[in-house]
N, C-alpha and C. Protein backbone atom coordinates (compact mmCIF):
# COMPACT_ATOMS: atom_id res chain seq x y z
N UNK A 1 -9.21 3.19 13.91
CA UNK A 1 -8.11 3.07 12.98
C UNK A 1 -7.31 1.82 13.28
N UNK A 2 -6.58 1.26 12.07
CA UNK A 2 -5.56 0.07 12.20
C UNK A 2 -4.71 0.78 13.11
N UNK A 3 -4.10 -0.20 13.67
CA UNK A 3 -2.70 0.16 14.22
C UNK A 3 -1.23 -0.30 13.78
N UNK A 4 -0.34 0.74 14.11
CA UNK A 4 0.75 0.09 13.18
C UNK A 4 1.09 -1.36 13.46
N UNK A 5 2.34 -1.59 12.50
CA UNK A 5 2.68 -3.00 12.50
C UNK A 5 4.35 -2.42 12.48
N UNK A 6 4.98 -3.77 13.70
CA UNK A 6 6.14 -3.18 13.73
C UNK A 6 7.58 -3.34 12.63
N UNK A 7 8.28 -2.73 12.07
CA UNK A 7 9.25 -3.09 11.11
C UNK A 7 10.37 -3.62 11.13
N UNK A 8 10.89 -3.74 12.39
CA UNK A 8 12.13 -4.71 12.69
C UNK A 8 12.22 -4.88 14.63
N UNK A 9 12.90 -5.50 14.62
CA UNK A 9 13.18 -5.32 16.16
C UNK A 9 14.16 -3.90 16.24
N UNK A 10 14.71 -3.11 15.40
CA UNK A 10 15.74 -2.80 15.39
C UNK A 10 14.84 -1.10 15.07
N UNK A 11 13.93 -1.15 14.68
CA UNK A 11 13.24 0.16 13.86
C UNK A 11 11.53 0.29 14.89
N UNK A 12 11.75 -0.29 16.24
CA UNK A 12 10.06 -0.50 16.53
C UNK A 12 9.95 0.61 16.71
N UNK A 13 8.35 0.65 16.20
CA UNK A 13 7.44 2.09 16.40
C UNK A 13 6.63 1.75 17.57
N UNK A 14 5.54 3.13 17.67
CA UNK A 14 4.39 2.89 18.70
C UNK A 14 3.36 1.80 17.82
N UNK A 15 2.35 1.06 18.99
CA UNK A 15 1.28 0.79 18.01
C UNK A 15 -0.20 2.23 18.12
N UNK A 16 0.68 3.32 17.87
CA UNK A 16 -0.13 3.91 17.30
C UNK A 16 -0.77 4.82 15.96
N UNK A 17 -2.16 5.12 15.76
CA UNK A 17 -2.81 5.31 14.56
C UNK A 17 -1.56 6.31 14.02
N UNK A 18 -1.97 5.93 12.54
CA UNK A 18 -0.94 6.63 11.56
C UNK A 18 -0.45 7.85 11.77
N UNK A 19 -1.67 9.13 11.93
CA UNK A 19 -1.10 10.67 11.62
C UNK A 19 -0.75 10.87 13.04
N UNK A 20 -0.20 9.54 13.98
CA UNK A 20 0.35 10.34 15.66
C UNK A 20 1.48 9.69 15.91
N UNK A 21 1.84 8.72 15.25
CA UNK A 21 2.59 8.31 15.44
C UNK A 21 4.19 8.68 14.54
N UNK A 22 5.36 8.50 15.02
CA UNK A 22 6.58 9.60 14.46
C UNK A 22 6.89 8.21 13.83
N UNK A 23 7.68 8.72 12.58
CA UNK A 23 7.90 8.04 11.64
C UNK A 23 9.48 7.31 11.65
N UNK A 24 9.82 6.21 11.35
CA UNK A 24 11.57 5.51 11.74
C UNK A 24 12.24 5.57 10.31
N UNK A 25 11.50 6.15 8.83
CA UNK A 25 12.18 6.09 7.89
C UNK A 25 11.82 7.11 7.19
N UNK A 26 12.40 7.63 6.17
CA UNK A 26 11.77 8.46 4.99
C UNK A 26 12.32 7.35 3.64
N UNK A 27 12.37 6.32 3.23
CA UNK A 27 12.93 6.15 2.32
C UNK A 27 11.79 5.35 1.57
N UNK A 28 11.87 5.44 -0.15
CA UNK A 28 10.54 5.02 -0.82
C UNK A 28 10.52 4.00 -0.60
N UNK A 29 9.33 3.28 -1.60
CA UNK A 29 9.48 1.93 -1.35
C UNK A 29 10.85 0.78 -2.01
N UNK A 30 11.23 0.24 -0.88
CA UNK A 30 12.80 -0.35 -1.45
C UNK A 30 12.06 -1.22 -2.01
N UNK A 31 11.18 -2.38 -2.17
CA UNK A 31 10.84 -3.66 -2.55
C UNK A 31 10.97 -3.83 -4.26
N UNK A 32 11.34 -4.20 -4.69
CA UNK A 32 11.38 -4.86 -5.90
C UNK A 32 11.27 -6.15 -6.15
N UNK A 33 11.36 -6.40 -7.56
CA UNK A 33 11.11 -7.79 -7.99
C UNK A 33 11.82 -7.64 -9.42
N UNK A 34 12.53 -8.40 -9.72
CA UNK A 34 13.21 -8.14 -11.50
C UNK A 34 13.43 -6.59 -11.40
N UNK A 35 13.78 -5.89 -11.14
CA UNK A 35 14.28 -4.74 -10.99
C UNK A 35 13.05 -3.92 -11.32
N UNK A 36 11.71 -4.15 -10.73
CA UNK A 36 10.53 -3.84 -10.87
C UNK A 36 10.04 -3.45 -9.93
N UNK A 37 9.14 -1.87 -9.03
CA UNK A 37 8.70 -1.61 -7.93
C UNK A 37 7.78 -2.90 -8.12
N UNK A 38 7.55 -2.77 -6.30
CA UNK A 38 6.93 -4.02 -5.98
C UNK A 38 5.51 -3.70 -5.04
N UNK A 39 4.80 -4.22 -5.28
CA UNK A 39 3.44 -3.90 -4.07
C UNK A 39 2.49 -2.99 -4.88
N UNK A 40 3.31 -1.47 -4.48
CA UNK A 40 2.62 -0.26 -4.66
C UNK A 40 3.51 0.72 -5.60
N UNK A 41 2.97 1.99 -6.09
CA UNK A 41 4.02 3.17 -6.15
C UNK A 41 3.44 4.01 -5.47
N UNK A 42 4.26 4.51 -5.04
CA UNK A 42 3.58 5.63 -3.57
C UNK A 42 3.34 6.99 -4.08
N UNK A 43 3.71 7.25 -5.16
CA UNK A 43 2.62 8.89 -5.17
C UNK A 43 1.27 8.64 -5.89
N UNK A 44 1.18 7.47 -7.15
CA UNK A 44 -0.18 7.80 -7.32
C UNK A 44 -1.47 6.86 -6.30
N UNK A 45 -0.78 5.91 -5.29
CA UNK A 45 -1.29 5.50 -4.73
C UNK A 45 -2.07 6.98 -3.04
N UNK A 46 -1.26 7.68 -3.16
CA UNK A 46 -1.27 8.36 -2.04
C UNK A 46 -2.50 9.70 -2.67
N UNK A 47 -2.41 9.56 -4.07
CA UNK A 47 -3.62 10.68 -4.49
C UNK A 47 -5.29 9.78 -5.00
N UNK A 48 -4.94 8.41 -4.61
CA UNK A 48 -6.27 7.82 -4.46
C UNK A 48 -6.89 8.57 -3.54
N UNK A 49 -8.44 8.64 -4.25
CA UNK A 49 -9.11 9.88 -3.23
C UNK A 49 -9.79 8.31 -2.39
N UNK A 50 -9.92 8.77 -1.16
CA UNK A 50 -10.23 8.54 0.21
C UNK A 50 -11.56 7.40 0.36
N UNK A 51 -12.46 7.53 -0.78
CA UNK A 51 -13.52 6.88 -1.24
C UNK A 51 -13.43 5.69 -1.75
N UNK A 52 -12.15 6.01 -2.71
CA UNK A 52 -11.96 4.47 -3.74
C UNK A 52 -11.47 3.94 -2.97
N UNK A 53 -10.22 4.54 -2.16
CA UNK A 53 -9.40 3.46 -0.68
C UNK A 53 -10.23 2.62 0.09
N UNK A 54 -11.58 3.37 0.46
CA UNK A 54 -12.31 2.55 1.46
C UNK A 54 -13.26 1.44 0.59
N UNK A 55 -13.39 1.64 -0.29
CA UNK A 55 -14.21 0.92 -1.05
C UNK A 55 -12.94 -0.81 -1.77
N UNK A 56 -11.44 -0.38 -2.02
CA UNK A 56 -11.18 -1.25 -2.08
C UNK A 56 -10.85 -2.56 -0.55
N UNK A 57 -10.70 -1.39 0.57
CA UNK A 57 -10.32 -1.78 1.86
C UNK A 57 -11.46 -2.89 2.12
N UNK A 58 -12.59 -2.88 1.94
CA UNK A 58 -14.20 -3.62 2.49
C UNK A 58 -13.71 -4.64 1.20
N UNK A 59 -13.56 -4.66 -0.35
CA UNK A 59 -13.62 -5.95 -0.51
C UNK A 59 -12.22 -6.92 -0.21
N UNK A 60 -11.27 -6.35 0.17
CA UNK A 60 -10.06 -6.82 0.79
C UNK A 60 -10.27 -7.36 2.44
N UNK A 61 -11.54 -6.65 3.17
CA UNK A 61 -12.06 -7.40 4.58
C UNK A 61 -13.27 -8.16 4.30
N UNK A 62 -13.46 -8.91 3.22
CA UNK A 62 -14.49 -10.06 2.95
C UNK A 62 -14.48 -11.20 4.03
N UNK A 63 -12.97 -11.24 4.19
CA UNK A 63 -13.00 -12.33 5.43
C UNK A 63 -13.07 -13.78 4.59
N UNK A 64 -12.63 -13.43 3.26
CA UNK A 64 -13.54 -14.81 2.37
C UNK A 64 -11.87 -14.83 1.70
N UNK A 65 -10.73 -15.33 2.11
CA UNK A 65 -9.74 -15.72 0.85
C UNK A 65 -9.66 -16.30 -0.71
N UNK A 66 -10.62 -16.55 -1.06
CA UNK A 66 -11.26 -17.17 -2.65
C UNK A 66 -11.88 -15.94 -2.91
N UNK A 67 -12.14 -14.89 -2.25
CA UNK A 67 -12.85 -13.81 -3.06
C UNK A 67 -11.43 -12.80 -2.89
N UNK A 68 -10.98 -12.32 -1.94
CA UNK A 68 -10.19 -11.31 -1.65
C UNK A 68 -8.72 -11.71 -2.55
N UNK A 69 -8.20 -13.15 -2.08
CA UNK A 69 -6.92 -12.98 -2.58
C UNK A 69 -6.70 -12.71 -4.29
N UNK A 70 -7.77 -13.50 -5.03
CA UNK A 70 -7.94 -13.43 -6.27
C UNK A 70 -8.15 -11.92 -6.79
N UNK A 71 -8.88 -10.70 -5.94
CA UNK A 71 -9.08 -9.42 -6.32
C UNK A 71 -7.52 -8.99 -6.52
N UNK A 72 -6.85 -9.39 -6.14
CA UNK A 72 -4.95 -8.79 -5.92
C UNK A 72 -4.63 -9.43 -7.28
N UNK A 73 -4.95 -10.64 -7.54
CA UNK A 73 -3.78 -11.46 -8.44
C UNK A 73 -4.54 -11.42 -10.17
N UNK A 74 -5.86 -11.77 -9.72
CA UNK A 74 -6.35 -11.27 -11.16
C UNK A 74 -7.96 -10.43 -11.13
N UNK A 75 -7.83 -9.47 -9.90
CA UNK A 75 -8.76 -8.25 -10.57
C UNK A 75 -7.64 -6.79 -10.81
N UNK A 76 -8.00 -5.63 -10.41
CA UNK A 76 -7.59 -4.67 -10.57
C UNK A 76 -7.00 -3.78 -9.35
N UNK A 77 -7.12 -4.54 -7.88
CA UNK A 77 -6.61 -4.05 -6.32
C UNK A 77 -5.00 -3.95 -7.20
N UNK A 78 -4.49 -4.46 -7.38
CA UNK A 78 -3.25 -4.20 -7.88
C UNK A 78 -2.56 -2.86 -8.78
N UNK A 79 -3.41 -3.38 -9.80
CA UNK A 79 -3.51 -1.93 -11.05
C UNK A 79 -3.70 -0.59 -10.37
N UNK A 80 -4.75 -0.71 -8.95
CA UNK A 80 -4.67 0.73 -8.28
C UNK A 80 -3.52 1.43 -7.44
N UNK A 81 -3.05 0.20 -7.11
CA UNK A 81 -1.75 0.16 -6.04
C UNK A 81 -0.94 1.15 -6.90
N UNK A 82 -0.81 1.02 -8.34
CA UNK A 82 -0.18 1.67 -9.04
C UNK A 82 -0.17 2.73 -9.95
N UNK A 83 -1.65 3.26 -9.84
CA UNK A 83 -2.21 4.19 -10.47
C UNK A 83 -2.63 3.44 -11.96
N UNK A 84 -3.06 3.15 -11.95
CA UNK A 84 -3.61 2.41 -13.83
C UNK A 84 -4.67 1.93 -12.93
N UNK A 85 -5.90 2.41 -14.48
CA UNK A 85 -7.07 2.13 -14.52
C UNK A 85 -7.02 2.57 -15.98
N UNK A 86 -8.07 1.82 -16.35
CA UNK A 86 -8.75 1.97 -18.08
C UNK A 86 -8.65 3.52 -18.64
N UNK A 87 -8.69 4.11 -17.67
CA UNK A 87 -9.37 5.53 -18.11
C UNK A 87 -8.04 6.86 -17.77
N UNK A 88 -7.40 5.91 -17.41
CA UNK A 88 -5.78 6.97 -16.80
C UNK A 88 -4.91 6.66 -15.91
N UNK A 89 -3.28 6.73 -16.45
CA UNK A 89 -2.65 6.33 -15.75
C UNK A 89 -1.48 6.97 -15.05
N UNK A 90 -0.93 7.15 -14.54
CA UNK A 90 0.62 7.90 -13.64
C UNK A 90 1.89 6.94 -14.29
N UNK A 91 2.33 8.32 -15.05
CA UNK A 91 3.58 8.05 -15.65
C UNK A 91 3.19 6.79 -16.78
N UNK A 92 4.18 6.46 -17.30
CA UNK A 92 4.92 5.97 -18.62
C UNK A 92 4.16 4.17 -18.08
N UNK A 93 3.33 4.08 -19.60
CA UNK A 93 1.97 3.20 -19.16
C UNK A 93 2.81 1.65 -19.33
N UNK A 94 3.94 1.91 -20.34
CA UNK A 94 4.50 0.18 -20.34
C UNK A 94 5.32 -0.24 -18.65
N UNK A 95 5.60 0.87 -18.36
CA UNK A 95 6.54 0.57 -16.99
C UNK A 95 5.72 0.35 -15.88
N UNK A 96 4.36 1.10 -16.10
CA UNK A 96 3.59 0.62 -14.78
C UNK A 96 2.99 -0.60 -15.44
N UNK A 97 2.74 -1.19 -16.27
CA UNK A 97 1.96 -2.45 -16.63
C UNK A 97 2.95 -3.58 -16.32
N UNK A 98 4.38 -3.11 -16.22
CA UNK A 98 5.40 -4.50 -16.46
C UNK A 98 5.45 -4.06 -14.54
N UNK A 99 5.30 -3.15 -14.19
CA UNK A 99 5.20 -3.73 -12.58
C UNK A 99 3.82 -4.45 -11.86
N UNK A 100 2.81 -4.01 -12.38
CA UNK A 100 1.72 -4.90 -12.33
C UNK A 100 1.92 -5.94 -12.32
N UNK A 101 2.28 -6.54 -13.36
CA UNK A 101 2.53 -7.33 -14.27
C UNK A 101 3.11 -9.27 -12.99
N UNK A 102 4.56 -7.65 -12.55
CA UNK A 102 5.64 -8.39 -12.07
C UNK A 102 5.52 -8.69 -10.43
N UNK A 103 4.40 -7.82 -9.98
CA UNK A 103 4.09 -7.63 -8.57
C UNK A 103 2.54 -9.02 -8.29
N UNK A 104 1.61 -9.35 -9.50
CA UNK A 104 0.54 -10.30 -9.72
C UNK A 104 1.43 -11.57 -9.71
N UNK A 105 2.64 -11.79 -10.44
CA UNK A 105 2.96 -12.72 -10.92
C UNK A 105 3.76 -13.57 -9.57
N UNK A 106 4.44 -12.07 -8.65
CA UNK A 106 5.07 -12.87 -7.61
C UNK A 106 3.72 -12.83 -6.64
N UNK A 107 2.89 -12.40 -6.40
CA UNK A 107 1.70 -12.67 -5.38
C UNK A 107 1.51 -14.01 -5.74
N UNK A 108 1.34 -14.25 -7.21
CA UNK A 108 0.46 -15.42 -7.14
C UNK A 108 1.37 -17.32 -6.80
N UNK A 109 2.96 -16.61 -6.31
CA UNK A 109 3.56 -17.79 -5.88
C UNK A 109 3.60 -17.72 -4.20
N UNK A 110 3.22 -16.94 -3.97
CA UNK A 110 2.67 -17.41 -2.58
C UNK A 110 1.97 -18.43 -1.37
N UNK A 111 2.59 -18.96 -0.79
CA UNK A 111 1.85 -20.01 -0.19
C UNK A 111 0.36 -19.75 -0.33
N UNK A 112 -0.43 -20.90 0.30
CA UNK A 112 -1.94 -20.78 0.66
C UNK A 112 -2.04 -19.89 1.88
N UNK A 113 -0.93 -20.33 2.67
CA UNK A 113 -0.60 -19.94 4.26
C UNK A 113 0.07 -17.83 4.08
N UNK A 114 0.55 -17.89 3.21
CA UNK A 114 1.55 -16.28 2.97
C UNK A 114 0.22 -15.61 2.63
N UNK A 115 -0.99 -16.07 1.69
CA UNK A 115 -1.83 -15.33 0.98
C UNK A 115 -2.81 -14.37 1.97
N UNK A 116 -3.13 -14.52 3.26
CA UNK A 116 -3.89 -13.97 3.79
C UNK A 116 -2.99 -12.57 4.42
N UNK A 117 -1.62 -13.25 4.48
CA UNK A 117 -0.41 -12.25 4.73
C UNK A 117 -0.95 -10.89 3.61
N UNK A 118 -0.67 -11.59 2.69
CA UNK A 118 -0.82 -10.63 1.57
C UNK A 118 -2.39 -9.75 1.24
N UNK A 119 -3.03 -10.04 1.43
CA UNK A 119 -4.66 -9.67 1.62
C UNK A 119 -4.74 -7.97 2.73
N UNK A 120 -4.41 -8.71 3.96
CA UNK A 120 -3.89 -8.24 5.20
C UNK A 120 -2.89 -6.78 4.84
N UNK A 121 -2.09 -6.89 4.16
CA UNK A 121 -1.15 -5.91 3.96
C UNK A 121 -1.95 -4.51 2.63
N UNK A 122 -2.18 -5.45 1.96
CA UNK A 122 -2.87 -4.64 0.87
C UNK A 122 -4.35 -4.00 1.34
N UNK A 123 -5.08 -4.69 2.35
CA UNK A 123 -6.60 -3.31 3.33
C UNK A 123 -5.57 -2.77 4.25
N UNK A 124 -4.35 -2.99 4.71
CA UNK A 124 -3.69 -2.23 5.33
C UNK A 124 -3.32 -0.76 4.22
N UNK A 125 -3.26 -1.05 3.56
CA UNK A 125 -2.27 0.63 2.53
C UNK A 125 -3.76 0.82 2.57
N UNK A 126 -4.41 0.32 2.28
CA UNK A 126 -5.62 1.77 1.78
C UNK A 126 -6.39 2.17 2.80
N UNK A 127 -6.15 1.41 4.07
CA UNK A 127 -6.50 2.02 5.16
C UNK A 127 -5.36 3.49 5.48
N UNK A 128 -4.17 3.20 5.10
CA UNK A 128 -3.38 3.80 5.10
C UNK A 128 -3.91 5.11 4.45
N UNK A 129 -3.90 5.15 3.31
CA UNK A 129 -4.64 5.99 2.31
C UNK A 129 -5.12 6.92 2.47
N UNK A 130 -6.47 5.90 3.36
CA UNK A 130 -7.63 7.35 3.79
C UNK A 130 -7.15 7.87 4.99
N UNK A 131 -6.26 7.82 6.29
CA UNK A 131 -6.01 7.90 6.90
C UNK A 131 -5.09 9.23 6.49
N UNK A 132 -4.33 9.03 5.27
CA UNK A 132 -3.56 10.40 4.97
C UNK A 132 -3.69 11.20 4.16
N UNK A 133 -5.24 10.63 3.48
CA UNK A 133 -6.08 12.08 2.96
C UNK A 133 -6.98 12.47 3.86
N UNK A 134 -7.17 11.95 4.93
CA UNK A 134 -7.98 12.85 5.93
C UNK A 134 -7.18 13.22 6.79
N UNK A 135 -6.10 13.26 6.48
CA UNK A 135 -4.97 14.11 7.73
C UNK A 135 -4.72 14.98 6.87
N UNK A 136 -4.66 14.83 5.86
CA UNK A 136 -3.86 16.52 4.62
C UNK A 136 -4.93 17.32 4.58
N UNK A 137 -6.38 16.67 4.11
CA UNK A 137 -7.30 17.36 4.69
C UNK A 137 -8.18 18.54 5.77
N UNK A 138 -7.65 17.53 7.28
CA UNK A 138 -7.58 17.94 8.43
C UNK A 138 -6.59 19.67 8.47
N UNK A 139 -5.14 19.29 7.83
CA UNK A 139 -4.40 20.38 8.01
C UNK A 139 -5.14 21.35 7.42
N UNK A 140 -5.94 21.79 6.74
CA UNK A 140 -6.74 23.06 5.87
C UNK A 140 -5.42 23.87 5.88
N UNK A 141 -5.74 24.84 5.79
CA UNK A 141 -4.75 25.92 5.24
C UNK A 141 -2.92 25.79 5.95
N UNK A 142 -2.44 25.31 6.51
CA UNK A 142 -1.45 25.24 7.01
C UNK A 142 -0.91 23.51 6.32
N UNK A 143 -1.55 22.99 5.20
CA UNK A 143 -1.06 21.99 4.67
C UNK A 143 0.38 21.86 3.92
N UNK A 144 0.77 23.15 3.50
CA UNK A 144 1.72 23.00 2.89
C UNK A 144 2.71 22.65 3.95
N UNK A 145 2.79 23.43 5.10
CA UNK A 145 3.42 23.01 5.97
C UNK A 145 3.83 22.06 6.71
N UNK A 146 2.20 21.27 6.66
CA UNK A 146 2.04 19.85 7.41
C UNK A 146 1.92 18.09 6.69
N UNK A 147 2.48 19.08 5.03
CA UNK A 147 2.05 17.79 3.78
C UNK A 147 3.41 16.53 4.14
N UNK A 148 4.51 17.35 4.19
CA UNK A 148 5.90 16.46 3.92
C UNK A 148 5.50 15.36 5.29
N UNK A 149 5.26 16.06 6.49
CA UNK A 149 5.40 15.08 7.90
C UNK A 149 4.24 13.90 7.57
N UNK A 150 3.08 14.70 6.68
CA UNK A 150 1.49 13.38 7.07
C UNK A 150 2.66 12.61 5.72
N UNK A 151 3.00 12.83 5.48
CA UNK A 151 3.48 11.93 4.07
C UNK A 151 4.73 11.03 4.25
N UNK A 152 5.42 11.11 5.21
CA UNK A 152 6.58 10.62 5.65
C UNK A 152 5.95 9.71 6.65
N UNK A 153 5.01 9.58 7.55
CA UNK A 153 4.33 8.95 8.36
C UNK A 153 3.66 7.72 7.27
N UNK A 154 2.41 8.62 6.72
CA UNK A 154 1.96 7.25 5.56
C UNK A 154 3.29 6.43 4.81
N UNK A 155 4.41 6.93 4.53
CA UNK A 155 5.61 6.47 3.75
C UNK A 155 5.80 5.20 4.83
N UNK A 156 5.94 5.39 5.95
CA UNK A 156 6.33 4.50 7.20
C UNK A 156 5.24 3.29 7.24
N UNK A 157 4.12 3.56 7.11
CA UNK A 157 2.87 2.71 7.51
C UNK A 157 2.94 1.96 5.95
N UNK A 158 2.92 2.68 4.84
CA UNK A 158 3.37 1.78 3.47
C UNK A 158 3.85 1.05 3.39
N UNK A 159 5.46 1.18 3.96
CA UNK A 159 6.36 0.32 4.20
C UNK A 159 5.87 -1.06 5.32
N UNK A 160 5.90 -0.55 6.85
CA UNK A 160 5.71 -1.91 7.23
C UNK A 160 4.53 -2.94 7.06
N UNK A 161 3.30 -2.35 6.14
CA UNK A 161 2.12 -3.02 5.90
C UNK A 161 2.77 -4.57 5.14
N UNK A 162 3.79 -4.04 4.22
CA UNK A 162 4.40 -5.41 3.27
C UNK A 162 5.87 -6.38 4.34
N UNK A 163 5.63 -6.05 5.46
CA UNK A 163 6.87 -6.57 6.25
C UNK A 163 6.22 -7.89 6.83
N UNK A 164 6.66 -9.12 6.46
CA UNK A 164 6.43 -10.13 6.16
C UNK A 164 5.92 -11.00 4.97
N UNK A 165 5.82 -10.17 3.86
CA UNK A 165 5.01 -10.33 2.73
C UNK A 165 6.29 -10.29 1.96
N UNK A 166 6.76 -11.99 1.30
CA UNK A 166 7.86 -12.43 1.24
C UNK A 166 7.86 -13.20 -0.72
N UNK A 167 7.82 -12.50 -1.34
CA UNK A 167 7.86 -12.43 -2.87
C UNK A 167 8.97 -12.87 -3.39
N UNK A 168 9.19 -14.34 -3.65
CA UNK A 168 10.44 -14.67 -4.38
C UNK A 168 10.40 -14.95 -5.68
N UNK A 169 11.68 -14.32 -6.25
CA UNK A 169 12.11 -14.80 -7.39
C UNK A 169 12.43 -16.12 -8.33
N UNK A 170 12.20 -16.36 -9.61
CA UNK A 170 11.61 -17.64 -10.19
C UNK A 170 12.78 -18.04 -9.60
């Protein structure tokens, strides 16, 4: 497994794997852009089943920046971040398209130097991903119990995956 990444000097975690390590926040994702979530949205990203995560994670570790960064800015790694795909989407379809939209548009002002930043952060969440559908998993019958903590942990690892990943406004 990845290991965490730390979120401030002020908030450090362990560097350890996601479902063991105790969590320094519960709060969604703050990031915006034009008063637009930014990156990800975290519930339909968190019901990506475990398969599609790893499958976007491998073309995000190409190791090739002309193939990977371009999958973020103009393929569809983005559109999943947010639940939209051709065939179905989470929640109200103009508001997730204008964060798409608004989250491609600030990726793509990114240095040459920020872009691998950004690559890096995005196989980080879906490593994230599978990591906390095979922990909700793991819980079998005592999940209801154990859903809020694996989910407050992935909430934590969500968050600092984009900590340095620095999106400015026109």
């Amino acid at each position: 497994m990845l290991e965490s990444r730390q979120l401030s000097q002020d908030t450090a975690t362990s560097s350890t794997p996601l479902m063991s390590a105790p969590p320094t926040t519960t709060a969604p994702n703050p990031a915006t852009l034009n008063g637009l979530p930014l990156f990800y949205d975290e519930d339909p990203l968190l019901q990506m089943p475990s398969t599609t995560a790893a499958g976007y994670a491998i073309l995000l570790s190409a190791g090739d920046l002309t193939i990977s960064f371009p999958a973020l800015t103009d393929g569809n790694v983005v559109d999943a971040c947010f639940g939209y795909n051709a065939h179905s989407t989470t929640g109200n379809v103009a508001d997730v398209k204008a964060a798409i939209k608004n989250t491609k548009e600030g990726l793509r002002k990114l240095t040459q130097g920020e872009q691998q930043g950004a690559v890096d952060a995005y196989e980080r969440v879906f490593e994230v991903v599978k990591e906390y559908s095979e922990a909700v998993n793991d819980a079998g019958v005592i999940k209801c119990c154990k859903e809020g903590e694996i989910r407050r942990m992935a909430r934590e690892e969500l968050l600092m995956a984009f900590v340095g990943v620095n999106v400015k406004k026109d």
